[in-house]
Every structure is written in C-alpha cells, then in structure tokens.
PDB file of N, CA and C in Angstrom:
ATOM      1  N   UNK A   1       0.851  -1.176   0.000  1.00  0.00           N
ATOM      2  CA  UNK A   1       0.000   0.000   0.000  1.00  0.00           C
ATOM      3  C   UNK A   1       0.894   1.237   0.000  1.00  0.00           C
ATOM      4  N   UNK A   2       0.582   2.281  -0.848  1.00  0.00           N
ATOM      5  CA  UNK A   2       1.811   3.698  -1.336  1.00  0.00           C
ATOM      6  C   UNK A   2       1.380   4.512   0.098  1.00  0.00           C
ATOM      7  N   UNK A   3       1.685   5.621   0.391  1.00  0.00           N
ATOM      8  CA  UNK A   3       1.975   6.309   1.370  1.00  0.00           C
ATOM      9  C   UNK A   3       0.518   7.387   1.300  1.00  0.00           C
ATOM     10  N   UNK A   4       0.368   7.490   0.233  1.00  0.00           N
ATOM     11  CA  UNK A   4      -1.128   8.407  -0.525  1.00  0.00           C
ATOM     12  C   UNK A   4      -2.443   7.602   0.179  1.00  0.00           C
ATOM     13  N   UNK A   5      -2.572   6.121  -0.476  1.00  0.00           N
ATOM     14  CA  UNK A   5      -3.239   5.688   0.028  1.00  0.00           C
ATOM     15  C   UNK A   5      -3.755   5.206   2.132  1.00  0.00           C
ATOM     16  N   UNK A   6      -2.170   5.095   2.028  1.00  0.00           N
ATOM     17  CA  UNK A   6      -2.227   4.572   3.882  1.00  0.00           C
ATOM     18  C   UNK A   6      -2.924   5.840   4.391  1.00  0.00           C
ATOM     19  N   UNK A   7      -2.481   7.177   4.224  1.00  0.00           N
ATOM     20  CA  UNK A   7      -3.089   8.387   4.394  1.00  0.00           C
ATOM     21  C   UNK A   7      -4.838   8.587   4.425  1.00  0.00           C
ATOM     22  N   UNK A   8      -5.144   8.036   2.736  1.00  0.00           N
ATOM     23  CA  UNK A   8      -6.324   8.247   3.034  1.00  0.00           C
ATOM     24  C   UNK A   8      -7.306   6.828   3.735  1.00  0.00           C
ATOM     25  N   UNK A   9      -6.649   5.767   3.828  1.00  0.00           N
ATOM     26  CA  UNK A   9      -7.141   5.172   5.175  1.00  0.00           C
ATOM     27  C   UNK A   9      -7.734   5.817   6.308  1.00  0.00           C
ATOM     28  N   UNK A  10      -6.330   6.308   6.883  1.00  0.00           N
ATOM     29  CA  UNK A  10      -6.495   6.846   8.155  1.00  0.00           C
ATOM     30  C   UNK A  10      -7.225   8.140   7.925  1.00  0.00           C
ATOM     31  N   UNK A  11      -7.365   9.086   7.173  1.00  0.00           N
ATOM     32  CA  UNK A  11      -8.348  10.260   6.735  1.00  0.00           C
ATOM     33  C   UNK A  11      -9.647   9.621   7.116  1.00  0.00           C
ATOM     34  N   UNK A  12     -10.152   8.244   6.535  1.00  0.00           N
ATOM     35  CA  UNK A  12     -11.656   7.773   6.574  1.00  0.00           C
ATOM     36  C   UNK A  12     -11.594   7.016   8.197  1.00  0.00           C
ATOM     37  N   UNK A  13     -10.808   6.677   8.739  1.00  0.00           N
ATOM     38  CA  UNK A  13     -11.077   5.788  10.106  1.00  0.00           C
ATOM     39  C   UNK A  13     -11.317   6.938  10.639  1.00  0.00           C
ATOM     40  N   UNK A  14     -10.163   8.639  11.186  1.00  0.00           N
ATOM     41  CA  UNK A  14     -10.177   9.060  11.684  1.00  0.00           C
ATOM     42  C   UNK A  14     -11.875   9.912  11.662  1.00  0.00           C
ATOM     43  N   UNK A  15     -11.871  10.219  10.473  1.00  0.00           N
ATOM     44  CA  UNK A  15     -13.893  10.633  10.368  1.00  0.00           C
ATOM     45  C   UNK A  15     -14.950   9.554  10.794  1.00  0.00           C
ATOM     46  N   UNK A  16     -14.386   8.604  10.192  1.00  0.00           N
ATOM     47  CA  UNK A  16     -15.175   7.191  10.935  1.00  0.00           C
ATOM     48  C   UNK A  16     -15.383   6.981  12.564  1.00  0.00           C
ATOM     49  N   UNK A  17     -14.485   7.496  13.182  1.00  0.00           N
ATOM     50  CA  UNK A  17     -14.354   7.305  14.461  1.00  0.00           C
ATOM     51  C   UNK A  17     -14.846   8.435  14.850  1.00  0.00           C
ATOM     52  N   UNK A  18     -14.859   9.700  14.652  1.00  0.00           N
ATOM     53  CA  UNK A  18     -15.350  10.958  15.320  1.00  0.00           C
ATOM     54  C   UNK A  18     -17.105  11.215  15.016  1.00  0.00           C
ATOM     55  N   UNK A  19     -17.419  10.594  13.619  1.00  0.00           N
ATOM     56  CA  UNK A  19     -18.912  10.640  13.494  1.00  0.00           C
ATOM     57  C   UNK A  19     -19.597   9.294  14.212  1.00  0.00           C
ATOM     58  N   UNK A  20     -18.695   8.462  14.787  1.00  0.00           N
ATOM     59  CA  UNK A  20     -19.400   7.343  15.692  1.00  0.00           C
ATOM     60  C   UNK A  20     -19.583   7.677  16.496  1.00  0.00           C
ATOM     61  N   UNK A  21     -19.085   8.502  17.726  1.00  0.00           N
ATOM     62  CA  UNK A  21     -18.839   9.013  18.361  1.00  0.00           C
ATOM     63  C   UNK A  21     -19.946  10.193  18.964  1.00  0.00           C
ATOM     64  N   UNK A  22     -19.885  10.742  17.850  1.00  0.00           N
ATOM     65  CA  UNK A  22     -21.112  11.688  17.863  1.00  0.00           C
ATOM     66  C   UNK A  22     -20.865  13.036  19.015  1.00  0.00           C
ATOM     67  N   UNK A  23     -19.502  13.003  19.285  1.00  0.00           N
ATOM     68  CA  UNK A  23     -18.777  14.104  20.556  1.00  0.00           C
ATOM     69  C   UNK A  23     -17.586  14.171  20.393  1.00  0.00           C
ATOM     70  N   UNK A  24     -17.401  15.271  19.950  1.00  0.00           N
ATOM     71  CA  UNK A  24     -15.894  15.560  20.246  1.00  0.00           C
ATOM     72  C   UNK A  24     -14.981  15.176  20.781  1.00  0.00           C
ATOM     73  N   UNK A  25     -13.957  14.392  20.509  1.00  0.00           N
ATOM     74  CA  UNK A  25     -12.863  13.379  21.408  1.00  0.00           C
ATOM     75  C   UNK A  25     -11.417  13.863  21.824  1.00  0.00           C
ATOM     76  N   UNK A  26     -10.536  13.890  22.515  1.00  0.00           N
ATOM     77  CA  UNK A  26      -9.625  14.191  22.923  1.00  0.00           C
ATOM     78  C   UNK A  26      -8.041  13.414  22.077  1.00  0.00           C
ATOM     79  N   UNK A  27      -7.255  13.832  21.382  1.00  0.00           N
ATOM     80  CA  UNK A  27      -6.358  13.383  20.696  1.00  0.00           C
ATOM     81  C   UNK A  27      -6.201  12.141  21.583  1.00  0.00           C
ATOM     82  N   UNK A  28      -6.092  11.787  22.526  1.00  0.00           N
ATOM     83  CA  UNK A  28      -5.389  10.187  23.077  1.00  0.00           C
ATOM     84  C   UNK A  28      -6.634   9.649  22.948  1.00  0.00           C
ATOM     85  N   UNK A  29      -8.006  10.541  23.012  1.00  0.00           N
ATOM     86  CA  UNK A  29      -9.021   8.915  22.590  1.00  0.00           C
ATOM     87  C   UNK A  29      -9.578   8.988  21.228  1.00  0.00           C
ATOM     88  N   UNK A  30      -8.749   9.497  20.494  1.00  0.00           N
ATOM     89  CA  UNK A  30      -8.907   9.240  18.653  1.00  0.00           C
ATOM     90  C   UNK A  30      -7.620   8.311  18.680  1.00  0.00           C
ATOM     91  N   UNK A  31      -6.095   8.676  19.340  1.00  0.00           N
ATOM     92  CA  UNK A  31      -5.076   7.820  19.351  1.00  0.00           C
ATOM     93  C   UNK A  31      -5.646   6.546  19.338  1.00  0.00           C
ATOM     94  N   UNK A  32      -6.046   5.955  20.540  1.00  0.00           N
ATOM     95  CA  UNK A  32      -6.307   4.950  21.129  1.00  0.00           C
ATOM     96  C   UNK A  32      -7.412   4.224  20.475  1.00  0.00           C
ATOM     97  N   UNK A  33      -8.471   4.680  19.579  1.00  0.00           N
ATOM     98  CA  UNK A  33      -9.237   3.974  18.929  1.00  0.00           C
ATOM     99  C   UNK A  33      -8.619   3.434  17.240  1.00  0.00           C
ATOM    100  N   UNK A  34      -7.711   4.511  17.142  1.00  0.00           N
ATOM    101  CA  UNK A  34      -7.163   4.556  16.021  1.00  0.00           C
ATOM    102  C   UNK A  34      -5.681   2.611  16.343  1.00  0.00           C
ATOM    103  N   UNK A  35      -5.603   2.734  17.425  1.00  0.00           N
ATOM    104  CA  UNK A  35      -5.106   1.704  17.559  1.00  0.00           C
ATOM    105  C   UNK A  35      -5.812   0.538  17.720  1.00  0.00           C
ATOM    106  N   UNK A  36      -6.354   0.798  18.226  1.00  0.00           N
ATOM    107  CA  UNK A  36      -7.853  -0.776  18.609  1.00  0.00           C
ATOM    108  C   UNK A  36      -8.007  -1.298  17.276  1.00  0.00           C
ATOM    109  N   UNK A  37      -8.368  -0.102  16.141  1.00  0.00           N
ATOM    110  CA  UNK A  37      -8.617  -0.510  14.584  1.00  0.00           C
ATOM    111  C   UNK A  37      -7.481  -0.818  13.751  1.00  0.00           C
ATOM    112  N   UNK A  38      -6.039  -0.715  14.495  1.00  0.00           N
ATOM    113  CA  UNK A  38      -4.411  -1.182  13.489  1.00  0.00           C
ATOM    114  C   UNK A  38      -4.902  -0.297  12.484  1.00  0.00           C
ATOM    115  N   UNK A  39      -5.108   0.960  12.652  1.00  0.00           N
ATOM    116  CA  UNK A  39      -4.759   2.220  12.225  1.00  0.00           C
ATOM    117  C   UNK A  39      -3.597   2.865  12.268  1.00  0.00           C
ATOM    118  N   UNK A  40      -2.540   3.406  11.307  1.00  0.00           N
ATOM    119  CA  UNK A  40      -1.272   3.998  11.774  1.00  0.00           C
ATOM    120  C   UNK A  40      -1.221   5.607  10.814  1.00  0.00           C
ATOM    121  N   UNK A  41      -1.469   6.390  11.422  1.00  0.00           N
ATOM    122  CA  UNK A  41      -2.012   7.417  11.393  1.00  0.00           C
ATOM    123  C   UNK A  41       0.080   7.746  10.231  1.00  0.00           C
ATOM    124  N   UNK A  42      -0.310   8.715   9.124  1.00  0.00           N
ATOM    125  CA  UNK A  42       0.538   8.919   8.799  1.00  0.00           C
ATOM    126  C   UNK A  42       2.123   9.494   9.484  1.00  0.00           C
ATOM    127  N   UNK A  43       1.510  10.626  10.469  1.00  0.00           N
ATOM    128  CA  UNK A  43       2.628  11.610  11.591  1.00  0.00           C
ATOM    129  C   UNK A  43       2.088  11.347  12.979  1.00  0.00           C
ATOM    130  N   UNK A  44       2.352  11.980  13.830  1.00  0.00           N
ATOM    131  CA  UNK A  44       2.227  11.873  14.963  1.00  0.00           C
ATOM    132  C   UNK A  44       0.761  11.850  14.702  1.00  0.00           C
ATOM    133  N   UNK A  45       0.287  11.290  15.679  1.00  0.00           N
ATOM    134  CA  UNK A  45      -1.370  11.724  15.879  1.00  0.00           C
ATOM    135  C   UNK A  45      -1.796  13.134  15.796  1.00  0.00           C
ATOM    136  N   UNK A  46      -1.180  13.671  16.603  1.00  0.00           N
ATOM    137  CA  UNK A  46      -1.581  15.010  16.582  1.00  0.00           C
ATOM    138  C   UNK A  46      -1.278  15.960  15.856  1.00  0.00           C
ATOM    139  N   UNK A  47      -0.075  15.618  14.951  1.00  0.00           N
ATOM    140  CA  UNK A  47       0.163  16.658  13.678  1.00  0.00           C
ATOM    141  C   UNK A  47      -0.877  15.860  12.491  1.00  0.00           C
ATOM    142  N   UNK A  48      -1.177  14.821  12.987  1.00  0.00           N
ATOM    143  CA  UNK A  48      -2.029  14.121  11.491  1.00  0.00           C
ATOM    144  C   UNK A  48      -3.399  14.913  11.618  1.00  0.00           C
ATOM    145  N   UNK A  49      -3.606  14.841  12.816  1.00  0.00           N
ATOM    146  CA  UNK A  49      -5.105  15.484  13.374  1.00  0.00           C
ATOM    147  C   UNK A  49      -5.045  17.305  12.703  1.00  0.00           C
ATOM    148  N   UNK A  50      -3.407  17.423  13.396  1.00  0.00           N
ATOM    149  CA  UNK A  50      -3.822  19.295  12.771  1.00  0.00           C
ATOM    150  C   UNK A  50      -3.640  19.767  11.759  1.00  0.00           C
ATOM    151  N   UNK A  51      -3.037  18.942  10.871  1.00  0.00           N
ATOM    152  CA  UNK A  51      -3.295  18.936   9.482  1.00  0.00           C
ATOM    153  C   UNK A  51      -4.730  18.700   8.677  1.00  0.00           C
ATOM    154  N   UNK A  52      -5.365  17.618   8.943  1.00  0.00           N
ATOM    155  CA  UNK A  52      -6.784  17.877   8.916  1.00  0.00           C
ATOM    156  C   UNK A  52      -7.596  18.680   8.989  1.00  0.00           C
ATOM    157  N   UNK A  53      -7.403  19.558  10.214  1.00  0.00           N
ATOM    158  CA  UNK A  53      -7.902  20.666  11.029  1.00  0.00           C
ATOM    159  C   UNK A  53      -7.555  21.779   9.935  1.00  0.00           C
ATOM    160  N   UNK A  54      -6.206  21.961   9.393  1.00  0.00           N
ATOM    161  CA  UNK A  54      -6.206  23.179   8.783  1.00  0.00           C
ATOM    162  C   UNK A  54      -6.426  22.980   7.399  1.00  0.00           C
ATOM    163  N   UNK A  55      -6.912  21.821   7.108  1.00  0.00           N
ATOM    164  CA  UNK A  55      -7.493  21.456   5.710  1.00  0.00           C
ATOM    165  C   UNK A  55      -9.090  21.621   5.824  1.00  0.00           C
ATOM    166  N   UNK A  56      -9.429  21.872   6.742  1.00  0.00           N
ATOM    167  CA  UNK A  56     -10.863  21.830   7.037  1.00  0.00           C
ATOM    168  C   UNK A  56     -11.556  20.498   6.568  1.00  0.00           C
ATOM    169  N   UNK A  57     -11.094  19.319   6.907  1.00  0.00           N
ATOM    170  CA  UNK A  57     -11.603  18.370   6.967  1.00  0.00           C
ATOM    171  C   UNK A  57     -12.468  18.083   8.520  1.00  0.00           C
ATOM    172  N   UNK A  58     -11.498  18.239   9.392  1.00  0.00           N
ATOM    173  CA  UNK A  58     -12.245  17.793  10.741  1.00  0.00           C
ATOM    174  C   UNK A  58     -12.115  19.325  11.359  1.00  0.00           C
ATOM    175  N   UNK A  59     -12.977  19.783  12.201  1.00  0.00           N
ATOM    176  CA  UNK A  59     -12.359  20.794  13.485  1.00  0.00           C
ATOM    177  C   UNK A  59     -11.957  20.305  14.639  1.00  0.00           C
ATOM    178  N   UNK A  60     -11.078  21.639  15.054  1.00  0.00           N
ATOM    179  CA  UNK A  60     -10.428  21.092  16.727  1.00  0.00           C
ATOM    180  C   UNK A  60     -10.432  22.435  17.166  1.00  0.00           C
ATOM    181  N   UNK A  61      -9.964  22.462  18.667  1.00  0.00           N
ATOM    182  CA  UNK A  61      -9.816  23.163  19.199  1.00  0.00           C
ATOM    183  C   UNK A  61      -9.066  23.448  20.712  1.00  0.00           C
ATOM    184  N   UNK A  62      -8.289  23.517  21.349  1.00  0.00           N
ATOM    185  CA  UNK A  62      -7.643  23.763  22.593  1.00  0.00           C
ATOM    186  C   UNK A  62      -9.104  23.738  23.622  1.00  0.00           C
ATOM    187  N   UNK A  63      -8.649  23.026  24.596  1.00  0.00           N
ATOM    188  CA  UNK A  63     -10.122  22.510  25.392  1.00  0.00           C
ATOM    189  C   UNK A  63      -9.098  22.860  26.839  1.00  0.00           C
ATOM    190  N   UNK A  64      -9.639  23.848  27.619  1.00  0.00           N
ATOM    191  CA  UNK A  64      -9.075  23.692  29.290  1.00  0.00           C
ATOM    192  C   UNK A  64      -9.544  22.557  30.131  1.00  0.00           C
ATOM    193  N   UNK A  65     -11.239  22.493  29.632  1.00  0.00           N
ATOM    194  CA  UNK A  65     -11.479  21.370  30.611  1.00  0.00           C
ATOM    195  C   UNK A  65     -10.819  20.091  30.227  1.00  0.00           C
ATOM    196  N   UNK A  66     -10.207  19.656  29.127  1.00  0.00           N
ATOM    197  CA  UNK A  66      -9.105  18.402  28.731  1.00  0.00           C
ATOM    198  C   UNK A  66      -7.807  18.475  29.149  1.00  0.00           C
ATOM    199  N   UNK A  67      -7.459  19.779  28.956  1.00  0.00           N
ATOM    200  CA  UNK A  67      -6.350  20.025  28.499  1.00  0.00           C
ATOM    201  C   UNK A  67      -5.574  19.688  27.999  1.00  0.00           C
ATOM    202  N   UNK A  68      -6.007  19.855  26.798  1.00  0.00           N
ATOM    203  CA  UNK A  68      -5.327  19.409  25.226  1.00  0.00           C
ATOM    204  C   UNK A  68      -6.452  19.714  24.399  1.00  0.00           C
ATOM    205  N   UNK A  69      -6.385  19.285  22.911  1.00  0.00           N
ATOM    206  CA  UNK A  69      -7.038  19.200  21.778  1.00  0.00           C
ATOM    207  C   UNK A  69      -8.313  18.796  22.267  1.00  0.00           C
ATOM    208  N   UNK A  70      -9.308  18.929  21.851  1.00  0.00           N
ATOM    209  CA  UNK A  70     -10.550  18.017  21.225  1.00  0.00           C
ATOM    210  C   UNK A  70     -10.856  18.185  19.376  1.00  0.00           C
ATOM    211  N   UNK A  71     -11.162  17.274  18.834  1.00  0.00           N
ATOM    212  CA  UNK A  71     -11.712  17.219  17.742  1.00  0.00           C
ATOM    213  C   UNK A  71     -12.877  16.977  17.353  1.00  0.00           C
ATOM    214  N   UNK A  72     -13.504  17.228  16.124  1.00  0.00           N
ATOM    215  CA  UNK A  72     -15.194  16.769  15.836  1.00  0.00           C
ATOM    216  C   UNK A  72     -15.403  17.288  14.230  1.00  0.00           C
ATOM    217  N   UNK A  73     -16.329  16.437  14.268  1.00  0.00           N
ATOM    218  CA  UNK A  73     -16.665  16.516  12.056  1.00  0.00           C
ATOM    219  C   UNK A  73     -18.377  17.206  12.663  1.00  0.00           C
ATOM    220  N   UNK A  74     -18.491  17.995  11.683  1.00  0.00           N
ATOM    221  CA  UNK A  74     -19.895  18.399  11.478  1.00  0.00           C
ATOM    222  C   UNK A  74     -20.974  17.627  11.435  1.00  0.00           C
TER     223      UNK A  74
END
C-alpha cells in the first residue's frame, strides 16, 4: 500500500471514528481507537489530526477542561 493511500485510510477511520462518536474526542481517545482498529495514522497523531484541522476536513480546538485538543466533524 503507497503512502497516498495509507493516508487516506487513516483520513476515513479518523472521520469514521469521530462521526461514531457523535462528541468531540480528545487526541489520546482518537489515538487509542485509532489503535484498537491497526490504524497507523501517517505523523504523529496530533500533527495528522492538525493537518486535517487546517485542511478543514475535521475541526479542533484547545479545550481547558481536557487540556489538550478536542476534535469533531460536522
């Protein structure tokens, strides 16, 4: 599998997992599901996530009550 494709894998799990969800999730529990599914996210999780974010694929945002990220699809 080319590097394009592994990408857009993880593009569809990571939407897959946030519209199951139906709530905004915290980068370690998109990590962590993303592992349950032998998902390997192209970069770090969280640069894969904020790349998304500034593609306007998914939104995020800095959360105090987490402290860290949360993410969510429309």
């Amino acid at each position: 599998m080319d590097q394009g494709s592994q990408e857009d894998e993880a593009i569809q799990q990571v939407l897959a997992i946030l519209r199951e969800a139906g709530r905004p999730l915290t980068t370690r529990e998109i990590s962590e599901e993303t592992r349950k599914r032998l998902v390997r996210c192209p970069d770090a999780t969280i640069v894969f996530l904020n790349r998304l974010r500034q593609r306007g694929v998914i939104h995020g945002e800095r959360s105090k009550e987490f402290r860290g990220w949360v993410w969510w699809v429309d």
